[in-house]
C-alpha atoms as a PDB file:
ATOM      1  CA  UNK A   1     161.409  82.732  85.035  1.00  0.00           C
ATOM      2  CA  UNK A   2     159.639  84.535  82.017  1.00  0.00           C
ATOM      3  CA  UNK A   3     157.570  86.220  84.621  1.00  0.00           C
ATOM      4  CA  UNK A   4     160.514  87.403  87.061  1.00  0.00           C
ATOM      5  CA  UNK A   5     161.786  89.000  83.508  1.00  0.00           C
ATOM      6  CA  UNK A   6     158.860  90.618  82.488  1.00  0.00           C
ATOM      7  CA  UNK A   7     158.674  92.338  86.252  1.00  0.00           C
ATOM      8  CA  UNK A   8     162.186  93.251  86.047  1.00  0.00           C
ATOM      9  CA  UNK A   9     161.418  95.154  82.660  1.00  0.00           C
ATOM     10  CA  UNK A  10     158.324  97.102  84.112  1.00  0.00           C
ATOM     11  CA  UNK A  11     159.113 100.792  85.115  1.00  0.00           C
ATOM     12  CA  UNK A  12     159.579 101.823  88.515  1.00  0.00           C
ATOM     13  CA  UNK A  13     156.386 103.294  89.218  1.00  0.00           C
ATOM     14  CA  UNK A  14     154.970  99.842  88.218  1.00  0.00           C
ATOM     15  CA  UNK A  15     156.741  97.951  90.482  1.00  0.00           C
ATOM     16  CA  UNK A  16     156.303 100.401  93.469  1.00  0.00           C
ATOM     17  CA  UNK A  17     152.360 100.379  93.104  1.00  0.00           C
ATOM     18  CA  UNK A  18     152.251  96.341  92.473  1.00  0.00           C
ATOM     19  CA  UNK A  19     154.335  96.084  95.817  1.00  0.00           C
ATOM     20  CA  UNK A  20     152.050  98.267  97.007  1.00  0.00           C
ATOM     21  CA  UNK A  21     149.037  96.636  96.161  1.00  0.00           C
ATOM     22  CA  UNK A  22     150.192  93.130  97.253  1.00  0.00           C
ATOM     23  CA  UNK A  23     150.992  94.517 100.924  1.00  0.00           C
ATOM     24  CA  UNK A  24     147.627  96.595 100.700  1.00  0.00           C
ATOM     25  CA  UNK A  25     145.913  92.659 100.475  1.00  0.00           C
ATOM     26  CA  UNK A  26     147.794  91.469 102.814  1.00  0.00           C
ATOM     27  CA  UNK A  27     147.151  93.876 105.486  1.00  0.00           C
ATOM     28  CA  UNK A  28     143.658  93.111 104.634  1.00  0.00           C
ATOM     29  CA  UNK A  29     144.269  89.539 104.795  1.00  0.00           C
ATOM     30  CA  UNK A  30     145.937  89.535 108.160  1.00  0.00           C
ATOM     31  CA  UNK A  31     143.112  91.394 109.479  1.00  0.00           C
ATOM     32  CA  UNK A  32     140.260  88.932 108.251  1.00  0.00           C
ATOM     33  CA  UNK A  33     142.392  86.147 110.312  1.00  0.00           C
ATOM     34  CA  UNK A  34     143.198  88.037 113.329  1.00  0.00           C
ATOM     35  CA  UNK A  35     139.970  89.385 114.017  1.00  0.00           C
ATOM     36  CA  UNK A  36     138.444  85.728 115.211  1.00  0.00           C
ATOM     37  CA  UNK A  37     141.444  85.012 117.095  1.00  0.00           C
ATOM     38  CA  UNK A  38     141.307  88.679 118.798  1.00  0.00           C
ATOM     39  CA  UNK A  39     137.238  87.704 119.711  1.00  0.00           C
ATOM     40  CA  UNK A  40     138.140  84.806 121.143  1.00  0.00           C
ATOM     41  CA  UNK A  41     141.411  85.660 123.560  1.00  0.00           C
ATOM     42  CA  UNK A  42     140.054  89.173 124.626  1.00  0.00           C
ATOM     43  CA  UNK A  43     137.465  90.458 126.804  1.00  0.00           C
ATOM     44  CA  UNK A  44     134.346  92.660 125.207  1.00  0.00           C
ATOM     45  CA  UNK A  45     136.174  95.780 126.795  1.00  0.00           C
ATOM     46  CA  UNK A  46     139.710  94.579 125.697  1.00  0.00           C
ATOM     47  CA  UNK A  47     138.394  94.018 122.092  1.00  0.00           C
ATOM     48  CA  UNK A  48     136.652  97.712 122.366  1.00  0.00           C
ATOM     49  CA  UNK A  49     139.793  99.274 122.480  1.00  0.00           C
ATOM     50  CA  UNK A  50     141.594  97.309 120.106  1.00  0.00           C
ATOM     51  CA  UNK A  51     138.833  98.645 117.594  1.00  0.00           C
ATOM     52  CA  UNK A  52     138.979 102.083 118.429  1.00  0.00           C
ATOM     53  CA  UNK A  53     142.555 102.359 118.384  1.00  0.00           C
ATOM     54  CA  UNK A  54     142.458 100.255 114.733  1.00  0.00           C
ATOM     55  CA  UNK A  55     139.654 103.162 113.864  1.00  0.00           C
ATOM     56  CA  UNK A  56     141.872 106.025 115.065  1.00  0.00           C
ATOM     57  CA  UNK A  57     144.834 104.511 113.180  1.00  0.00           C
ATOM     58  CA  UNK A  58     142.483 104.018 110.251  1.00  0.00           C
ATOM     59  CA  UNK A  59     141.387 107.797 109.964  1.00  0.00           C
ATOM     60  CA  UNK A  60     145.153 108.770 111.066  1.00  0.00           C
ATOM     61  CA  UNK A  61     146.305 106.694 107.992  1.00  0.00           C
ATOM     62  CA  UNK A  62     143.813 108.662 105.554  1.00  0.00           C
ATOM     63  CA  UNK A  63     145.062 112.238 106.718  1.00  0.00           C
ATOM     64  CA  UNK A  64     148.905 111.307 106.090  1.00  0.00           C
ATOM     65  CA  UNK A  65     148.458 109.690 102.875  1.00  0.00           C
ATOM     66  CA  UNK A  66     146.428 113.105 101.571  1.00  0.00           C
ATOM     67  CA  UNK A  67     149.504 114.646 102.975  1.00  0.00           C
ATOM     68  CA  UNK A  68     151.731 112.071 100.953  1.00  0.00           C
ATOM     69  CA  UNK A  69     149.701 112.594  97.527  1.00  0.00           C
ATOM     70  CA  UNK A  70     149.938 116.541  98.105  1.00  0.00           C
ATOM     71  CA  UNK A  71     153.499 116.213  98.245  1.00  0.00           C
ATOM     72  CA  UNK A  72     153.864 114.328  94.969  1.00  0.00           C
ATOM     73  CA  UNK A  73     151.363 116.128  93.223  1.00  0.00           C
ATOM     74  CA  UNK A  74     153.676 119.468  93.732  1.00  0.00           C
ATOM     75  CA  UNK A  75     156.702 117.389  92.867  1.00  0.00           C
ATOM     76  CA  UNK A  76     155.214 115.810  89.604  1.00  0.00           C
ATOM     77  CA  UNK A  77     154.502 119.614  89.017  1.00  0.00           C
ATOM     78  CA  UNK A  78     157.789 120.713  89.169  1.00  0.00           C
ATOM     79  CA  UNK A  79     159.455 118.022  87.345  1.00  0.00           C
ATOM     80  CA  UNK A  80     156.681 117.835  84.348  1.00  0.00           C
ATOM     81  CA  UNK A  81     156.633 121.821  83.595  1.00  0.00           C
ATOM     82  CA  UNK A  82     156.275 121.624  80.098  1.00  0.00           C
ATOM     83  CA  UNK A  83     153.489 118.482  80.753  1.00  0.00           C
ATOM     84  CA  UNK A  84     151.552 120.074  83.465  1.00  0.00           C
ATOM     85  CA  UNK A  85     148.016 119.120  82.158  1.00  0.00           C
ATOM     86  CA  UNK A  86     149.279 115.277  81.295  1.00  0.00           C
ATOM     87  CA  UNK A  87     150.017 114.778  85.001  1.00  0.00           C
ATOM     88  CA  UNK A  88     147.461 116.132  86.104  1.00  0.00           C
ATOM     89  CA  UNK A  89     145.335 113.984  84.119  1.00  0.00           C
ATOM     90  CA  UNK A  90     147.158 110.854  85.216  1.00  0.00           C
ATOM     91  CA  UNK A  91     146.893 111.493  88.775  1.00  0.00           C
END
């Protein structure tokens, strides 16, 4: 209970990048399992394309987060005017 209080008085930005974080291992988790199952039920050729398409979603995934962080890099500007060197810093 102590612990669901303490998360509750963490700042937004805290929260969002722990939630984050947790789904970022999870994804990673869910991968590590699948990928014996996947061997096993598909053909060579089958599993091929499964792992170029998870490649081309990979890279894909790279380029629109760079877009993402551009975005809130020119936001964080415009909002912290007077602390423009202090964000940029911190990001």
């Amino acid at each position: 209970m102590a612990l669901i209080k303490k998360y509750k008085g963490l700042p937004v930005q805290v929260r969002a990048s722990f939630c984050f974080l947790i789904c970022a291992f999870m994804q990673r988790g869910i991968s590590i399992i699948t990928t014996p199952i996947f061997t096993r039920l598909l053909t060579a050729a089958e599993y091929g394309q499964y792992s170029v398409f998870s490649s081309w979603l990979s890279v894909i995934t790279v380029i629109v987060s760079m877009n993402l962080y551009a975005g809130v890099y020119m936001q964080g500007l415009v909002k912290f005017e007077k602390e423009r060197l202090v964000f940029s810093s911190s990001l």
